[in-house]
Protein backbone atom coordinates (compact mmCIF):
# COMPACT_ATOMS: atom_id res chain seq x y z
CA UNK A 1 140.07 109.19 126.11
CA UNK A 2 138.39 105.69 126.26
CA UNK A 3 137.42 103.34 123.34
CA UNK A 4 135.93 100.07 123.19
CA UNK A 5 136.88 97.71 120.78
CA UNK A 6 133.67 95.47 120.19
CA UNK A 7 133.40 91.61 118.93
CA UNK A 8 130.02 90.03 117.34
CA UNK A 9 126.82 90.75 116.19
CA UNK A 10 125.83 89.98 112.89
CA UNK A 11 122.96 87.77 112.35
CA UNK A 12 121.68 84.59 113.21
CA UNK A 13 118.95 81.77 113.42
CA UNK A 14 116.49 81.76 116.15
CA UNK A 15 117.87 79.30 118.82
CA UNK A 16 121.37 79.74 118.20
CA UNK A 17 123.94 81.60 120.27
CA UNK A 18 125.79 84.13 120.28
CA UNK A 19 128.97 86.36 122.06
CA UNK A 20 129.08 89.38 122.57
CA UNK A 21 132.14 91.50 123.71
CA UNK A 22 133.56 95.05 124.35
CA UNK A 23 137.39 95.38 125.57
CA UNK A 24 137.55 99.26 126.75
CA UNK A 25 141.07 100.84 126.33
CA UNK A 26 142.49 104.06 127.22
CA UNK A 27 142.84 106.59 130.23
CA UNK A 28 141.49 103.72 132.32
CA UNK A 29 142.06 103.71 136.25
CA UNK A 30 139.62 101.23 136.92
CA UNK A 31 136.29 100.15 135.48
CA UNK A 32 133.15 99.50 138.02
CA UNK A 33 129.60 98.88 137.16
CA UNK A 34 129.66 97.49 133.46
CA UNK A 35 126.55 96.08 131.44
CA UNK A 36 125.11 95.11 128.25
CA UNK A 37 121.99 97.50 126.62
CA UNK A 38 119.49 96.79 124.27
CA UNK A 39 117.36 99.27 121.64
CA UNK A 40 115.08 97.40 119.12
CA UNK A 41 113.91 99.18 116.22
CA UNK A 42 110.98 101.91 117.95
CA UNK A 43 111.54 100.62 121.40
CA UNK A 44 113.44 102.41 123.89
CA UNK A 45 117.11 101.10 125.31
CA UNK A 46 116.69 98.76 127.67
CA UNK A 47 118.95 96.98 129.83
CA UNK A 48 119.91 93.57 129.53
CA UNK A 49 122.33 92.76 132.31
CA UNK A 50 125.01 93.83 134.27
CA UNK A 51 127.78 93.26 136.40
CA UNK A 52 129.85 94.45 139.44
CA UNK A 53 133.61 94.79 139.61
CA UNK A 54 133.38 91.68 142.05
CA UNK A 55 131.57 90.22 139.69
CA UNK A 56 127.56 90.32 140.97
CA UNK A 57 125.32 89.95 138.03
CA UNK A 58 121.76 91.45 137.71
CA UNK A 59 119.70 90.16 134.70
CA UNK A 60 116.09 91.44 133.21
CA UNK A 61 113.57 88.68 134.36
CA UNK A 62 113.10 87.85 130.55
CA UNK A 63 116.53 87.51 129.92
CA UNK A 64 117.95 85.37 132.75
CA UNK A 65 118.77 81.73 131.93
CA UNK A 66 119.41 82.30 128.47
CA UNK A 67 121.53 85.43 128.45
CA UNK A 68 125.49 85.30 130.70
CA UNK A 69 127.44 88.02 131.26
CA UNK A 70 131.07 87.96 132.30
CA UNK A 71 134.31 90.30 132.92
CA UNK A 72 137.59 90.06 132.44
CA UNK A 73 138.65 93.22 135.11
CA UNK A 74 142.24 92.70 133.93
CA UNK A 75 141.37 93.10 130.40
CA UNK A 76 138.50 96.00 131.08
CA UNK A 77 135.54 93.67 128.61
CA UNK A 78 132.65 92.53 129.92
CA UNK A 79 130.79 89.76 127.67
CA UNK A 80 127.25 89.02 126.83
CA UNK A 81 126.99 85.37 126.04
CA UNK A 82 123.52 84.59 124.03
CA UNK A 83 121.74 80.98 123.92
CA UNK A 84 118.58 79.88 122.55
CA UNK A 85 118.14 83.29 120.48
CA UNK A 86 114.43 84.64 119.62
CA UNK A 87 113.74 86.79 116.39
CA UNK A 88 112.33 89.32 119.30
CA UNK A 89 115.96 89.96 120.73
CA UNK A 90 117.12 91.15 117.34
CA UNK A 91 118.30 95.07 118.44
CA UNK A 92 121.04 96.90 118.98
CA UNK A 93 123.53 96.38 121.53
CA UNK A 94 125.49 98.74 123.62
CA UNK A 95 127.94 98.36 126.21
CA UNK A 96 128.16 100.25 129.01
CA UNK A 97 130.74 101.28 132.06
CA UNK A 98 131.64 103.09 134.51
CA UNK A 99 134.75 104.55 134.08
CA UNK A 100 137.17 105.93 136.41
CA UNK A 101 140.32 107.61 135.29
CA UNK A 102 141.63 108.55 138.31
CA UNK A 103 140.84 107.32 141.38
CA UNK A 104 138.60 110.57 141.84
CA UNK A 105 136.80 111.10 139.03
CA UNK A 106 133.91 108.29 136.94
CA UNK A 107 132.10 108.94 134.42
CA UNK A 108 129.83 106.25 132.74
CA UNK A 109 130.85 105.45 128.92
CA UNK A 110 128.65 103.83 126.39
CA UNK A 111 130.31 101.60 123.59
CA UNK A 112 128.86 102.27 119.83
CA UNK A 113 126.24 99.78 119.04
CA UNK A 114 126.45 96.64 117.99
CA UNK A 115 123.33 95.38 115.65
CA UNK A 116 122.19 91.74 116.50
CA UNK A 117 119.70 90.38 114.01
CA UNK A 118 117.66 87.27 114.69
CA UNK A 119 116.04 85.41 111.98
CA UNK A 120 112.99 82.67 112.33
C-alpha cells in the first residue's frame, strides 16, 4: 500500500507564494514520472508540471516561470513551489506518481487533494 503524506495549501494573497509537497511512503521500489495536478471549481484536472526521476521538468506554458517543481528521489516527494500567485490558480491540487513496487510492476498513484485558495 502507498500513502502520501501532503504539506500546504491553505489560502493566500494574490502575489504571494506558496509550497507545496507530497512525501509518498509505503511498498515503494522506486518512484518514476511524478507531477503536480490542478482541478478548479467546474474545470477539469489539469496538469501543472512534472518531473522525471533524473529530474527533467515539463511545465504548462501558463505556468512556467512562476511555478518550480522539485524531487527529493531519496525521500519519494516531489514539490510544487508557487510565486507571484493569481486568484485564477485557486484549485485543488493533486499529486501524482508513478509507482513501482517491484521492479516489474507500476502503477500510477494520485495523492488526495490539496485545496489552494487565492484571494485578490
Amino acid at each position: 500500500e502507498v500513502s502520501c503524506r501532503r504539506l500546504g495549501g491553505g489560502l493566500v494573497q494574490a502575489g504571494r507564494s506558496l509550497k507545496l509537497s507530497c512525501a509518498a511512503s509505503g511498498s515503494i521500489f522506486r518512484i518514476n514520472d511524478m507531477g503536480w495536478y490542478r482541478q478548479a471549481p467546474g474545470k477539469q484536472r489539469e496538469l501543472v508540471a512534472s518531473i522525471a526521476r533524473g529530474g527533467s521538468t515539463n511545465y504548462v506554458h501558463s505556468m512556467k516561470g512562476r511555478f518550480t517543481i522539485s524531487r527529493d528521489n531519496a525521500k519519494n516527494s516531489v514539490y510544487l513551489e508557487m510565486d507571484s500567485l493569481k486568484p485564477e490558480d485557486t484549485a485543488v491540487y493533486y499529486c501524482n506518481a508513478d509507482v513501482m513496487i517491484n521492479k516489474d510492476y507500476e502503477f500510477n498513484y494520485w495523492g488526495q487533494g490539496t485545496l489552494v485558495t487565492v484571494s485578490s
